[in-house]
Protein backbone atom coordinates (compact mmCIF):
# COMPACT_ATOMS: atom_id res chain seq x y z
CA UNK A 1 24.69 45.46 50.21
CA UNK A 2 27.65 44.32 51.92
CA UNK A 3 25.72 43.89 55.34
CA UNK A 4 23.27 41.35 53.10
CA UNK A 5 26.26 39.49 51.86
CA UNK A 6 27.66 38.99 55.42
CA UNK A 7 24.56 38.11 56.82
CA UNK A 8 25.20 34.18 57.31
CA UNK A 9 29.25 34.18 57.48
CA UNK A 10 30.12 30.23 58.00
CA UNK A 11 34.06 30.49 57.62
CA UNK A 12 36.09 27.52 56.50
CA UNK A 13 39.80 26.73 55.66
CA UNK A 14 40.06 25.62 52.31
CA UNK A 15 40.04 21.92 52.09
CA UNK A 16 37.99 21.71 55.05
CA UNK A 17 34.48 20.21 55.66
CA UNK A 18 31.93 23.56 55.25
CA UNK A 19 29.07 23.71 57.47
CA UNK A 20 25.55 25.71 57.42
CA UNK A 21 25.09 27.22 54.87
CA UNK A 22 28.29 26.24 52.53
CA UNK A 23 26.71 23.09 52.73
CA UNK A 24 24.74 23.68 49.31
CA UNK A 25 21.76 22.31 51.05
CA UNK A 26 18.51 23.06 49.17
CA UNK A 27 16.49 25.85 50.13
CA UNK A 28 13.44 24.86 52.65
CA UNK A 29 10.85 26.68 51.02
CA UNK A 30 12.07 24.38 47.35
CA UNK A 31 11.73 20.92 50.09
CA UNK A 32 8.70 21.96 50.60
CA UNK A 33 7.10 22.71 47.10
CA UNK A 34 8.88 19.16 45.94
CA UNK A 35 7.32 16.95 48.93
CA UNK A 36 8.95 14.31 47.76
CA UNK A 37 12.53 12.53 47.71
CA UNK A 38 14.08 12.71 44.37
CA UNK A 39 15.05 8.82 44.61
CA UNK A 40 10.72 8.07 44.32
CA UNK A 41 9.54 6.62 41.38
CA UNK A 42 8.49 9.38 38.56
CA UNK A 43 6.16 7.25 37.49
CA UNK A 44 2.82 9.55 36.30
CA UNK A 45 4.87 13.05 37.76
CA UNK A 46 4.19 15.56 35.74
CA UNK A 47 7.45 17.28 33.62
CA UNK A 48 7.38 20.09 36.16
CA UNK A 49 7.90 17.36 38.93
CA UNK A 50 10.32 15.62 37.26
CA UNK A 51 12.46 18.53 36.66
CA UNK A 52 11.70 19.40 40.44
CA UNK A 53 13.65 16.18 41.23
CA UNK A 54 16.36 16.68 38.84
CA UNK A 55 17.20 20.23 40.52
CA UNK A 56 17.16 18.37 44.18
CA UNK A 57 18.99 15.62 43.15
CA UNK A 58 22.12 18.15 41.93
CA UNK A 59 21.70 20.40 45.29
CA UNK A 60 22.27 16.77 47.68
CA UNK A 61 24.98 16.07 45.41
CA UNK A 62 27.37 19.15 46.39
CA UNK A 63 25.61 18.92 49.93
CA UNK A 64 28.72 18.62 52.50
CA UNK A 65 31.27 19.71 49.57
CA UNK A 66 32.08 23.31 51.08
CA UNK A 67 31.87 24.87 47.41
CA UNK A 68 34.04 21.43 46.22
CA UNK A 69 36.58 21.65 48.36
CA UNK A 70 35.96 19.05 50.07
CA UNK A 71 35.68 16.80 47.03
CA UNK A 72 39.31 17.00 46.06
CA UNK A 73 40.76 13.60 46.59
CA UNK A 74 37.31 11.96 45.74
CA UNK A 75 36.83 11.71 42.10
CA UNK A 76 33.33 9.67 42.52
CA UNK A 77 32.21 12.53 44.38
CA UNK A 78 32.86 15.11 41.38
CA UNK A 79 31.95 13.00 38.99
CA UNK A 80 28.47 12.54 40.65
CA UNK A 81 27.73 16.16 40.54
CA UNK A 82 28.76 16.14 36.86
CA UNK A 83 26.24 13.32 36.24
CA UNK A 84 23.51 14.80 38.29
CA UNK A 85 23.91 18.45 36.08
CA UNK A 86 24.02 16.57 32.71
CA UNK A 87 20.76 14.80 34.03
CA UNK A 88 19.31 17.97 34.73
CA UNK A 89 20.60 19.68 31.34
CA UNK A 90 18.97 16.76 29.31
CA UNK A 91 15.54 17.15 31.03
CA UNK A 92 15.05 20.83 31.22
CA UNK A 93 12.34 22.18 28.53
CA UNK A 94 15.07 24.00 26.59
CA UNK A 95 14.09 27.02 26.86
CA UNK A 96 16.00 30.49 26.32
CA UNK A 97 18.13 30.76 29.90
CA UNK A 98 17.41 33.83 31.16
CA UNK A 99 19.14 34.95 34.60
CA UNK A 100 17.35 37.23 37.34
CA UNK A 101 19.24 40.03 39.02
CA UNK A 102 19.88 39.38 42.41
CA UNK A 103 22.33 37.73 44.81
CA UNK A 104 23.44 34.51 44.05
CA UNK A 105 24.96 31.79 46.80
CA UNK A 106 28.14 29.80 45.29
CA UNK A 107 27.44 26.38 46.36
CA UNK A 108 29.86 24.51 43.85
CA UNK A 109 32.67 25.15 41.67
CA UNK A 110 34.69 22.10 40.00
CA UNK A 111 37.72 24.26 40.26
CA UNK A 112 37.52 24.40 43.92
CA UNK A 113 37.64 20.22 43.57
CA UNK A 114 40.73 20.29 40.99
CA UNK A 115 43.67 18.56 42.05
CA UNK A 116 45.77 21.20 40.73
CA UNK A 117 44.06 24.34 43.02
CA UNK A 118 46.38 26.79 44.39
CA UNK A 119 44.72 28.03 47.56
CA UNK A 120 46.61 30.79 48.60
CA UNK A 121 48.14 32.40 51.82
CA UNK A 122 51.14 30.63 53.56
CA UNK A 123 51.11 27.29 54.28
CA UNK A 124 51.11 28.76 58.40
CA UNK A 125 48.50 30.86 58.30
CA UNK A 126 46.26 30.08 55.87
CA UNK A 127 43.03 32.24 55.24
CA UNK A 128 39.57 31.06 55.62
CA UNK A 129 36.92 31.29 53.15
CA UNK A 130 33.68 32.22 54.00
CA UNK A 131 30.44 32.87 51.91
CA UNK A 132 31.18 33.93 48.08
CA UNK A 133 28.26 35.46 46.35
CA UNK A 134 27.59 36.70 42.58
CA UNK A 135 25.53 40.23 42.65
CA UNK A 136 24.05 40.12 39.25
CA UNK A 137 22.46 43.80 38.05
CA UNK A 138 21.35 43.45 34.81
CA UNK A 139 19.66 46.95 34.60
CA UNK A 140 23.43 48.66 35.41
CA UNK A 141 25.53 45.62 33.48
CA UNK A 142 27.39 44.95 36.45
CA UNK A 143 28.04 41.73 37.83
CA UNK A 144 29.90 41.89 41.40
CA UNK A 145 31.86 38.86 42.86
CA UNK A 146 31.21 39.24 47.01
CA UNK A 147 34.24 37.21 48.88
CA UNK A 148 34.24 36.79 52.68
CA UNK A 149 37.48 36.27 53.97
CA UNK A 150 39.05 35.87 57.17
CA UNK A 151 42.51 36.94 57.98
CA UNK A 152 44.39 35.15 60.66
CA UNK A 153 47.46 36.91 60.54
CA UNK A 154 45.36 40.13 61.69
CA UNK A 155 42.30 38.80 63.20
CA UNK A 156 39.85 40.16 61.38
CA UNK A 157 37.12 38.80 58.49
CA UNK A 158 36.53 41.22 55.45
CA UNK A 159 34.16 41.22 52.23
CA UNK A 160 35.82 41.70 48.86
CA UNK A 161 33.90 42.72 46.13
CA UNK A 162 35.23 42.12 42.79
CA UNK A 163 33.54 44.48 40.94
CA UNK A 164 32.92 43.86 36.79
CA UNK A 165 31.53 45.05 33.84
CA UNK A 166 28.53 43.07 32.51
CA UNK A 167 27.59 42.28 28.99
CA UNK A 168 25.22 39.74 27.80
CA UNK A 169 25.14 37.82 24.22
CA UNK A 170 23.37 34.94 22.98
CA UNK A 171 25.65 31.31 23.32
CA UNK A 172 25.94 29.78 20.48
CA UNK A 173 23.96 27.63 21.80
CA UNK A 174 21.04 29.90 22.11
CA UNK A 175 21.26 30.83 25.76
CA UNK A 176 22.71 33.68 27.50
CA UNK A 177 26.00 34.27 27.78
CA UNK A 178 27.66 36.64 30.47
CA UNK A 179 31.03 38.53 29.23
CA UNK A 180 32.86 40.33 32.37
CA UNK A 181 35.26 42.41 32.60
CA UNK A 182 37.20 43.34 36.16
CA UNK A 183 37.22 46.69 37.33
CA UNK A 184 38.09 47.00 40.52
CA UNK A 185 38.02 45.93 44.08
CA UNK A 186 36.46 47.50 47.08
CA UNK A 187 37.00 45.89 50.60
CA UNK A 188 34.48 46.54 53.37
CA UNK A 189 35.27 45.67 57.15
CA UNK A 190 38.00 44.79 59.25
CA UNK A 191 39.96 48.33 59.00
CA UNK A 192 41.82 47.12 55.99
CA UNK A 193 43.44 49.81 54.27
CA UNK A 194 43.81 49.99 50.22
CA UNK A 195 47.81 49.74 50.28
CA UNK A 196 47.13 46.12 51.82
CA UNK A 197 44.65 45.11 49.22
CA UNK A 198 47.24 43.12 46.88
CA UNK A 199 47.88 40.77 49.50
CA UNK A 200 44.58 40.11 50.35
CA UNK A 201 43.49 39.18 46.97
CA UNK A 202 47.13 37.20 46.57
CA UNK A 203 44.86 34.91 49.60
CA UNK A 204 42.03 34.14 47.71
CA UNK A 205 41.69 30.72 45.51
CA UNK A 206 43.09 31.07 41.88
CA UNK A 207 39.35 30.73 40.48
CA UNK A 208 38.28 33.78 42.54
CA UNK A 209 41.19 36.12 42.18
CA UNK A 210 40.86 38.67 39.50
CA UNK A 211 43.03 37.85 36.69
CA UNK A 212 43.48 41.80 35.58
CA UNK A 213 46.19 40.77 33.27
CA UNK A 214 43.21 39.32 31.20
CA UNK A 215 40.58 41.89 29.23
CA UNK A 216 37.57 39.55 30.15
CA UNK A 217 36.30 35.97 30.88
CA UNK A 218 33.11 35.21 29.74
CA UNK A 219 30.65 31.74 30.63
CA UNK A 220 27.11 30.31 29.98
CA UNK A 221 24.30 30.48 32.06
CA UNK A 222 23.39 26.62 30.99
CA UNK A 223 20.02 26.41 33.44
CA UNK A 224 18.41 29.11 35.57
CA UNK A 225 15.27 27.79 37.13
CA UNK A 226 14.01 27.18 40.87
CA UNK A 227 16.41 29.14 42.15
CA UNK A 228 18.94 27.22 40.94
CA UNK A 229 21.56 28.64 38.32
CA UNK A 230 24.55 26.78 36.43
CA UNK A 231 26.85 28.03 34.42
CA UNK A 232 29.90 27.00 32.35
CA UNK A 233 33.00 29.40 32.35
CA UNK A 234 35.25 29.66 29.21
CA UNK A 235 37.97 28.10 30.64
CA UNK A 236 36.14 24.90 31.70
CA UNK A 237 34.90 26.23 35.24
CA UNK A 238 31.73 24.65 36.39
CA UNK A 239 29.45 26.37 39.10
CA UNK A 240 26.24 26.04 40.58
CA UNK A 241 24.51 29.18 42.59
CA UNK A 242 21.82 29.19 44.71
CA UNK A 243 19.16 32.52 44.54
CA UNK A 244 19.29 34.14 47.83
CA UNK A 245 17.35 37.38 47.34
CA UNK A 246 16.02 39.10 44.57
């Protein structure tokens, strides 16, 4: 699984303009189904085109925001994708939210944007981030956070997986709701050995490292359509995922 993860590595300090695919581009084969920009008139679209438009229109918002880091000092930038997901939210049919297993692409987070982010490392040597990933497995209630990180200081790029216990409940507001619970960490690659594993995680962004001092986190899958998923953590966290494989 972790050969899938690393597949498409496109390392980036944090802070720094991503490229391929951190870009949060949308997928070709979704381009292609829409046929059309989302900035055409919707005049006599059907629902299922409008809501087509709606899900491109929130993927060229994060385009070029490498996860959101790149939107730190630009508030209209943020605020955009905000706008773009309520837009979405408001249109969607309503339905029960239901999320597939599978490995999901992190193209946004709004903590990655915050002023306030803490990004880990020394100020010398900082690491890079590559690809992070959610491995959802409903069948097994696990949900695995994949992290791709490169380590200066040694040369070498390594995949974390941040390994958690999966439950699911109804939101309140009538959605699914995913409760985690951390685990463990394995580490694949790179020749890292276990005693080293504190200060690899000490490397990663606040709103990726494990908080084991907590017994769980817990957010809402808000919309999980197209290939596109949102969801709204507990502690205010926004992020939007893009379905890479089933």
């Amino acid at each position: 699984m972790f050969a899938n993860a690393t597949r498409s590595t496109s390392t980036a300090r944090y802070g720094a303009s991503g490229s391929g695919r951190t870009s949060g581009r949308a997928p070709r084969r979704f381009v292609r189904r829409l046929g059309v920009s989302p900035a055409a008139t919707t005049e006599g679209a059907t629902s299922s085109e409008r809501l087509l438009r709606l899900v491109l229109k929130v993927y060229e918002t994060v385009a070029g925001s490498d996860r959101g880091f790149s939107y730190r000092n630009n508030a209209d930038k943020r605020r955009s994708v905000v706008e773009a997901v309520d837009d979405l939210l408001r249109s969607s049919p309503g339905d029960r939210c239901t999320v597939d297993s599978g490995l999901w692409r992190l193209v946004y987070s709004t903590n990655f944007g915050s002023d306030e982010i803490t990004r880990g490392g020394t100020s010398s040597q900082p690491p890079g981030l590559g690809q992070v990933y959610q491995r959802v497995d409903r069948e097994r209630s696990q949900l695995d956070n994949l992290v791709e990180v490169s380590l200066p200081l040694v040369g070498t790029k390594v995949t974390l997986c941040l390994q958690h216990e999966l439950r699911i409940v109804e939101s309140v507001q009538g959605g699914e709701e995913f409760v985690i619970t951390f685990s463990g960490t394995k580490v694949s690659g790179g020749g890292i050995e276990v005693p080293t594993l504190p200060n690899v995680l000490q490397m990663l962004p606040d709103s990726l490292r494990p908080q084991q001092e907590l017994s769980s986190a817990s957010f809402e899958n808000v919309f999980s359509e197209e290939g596109l998923r949102i969801s709204k953590g507990d502690r205010g966290e926004l992020r939007i995922y893009c379905k890479e494989e089933p």
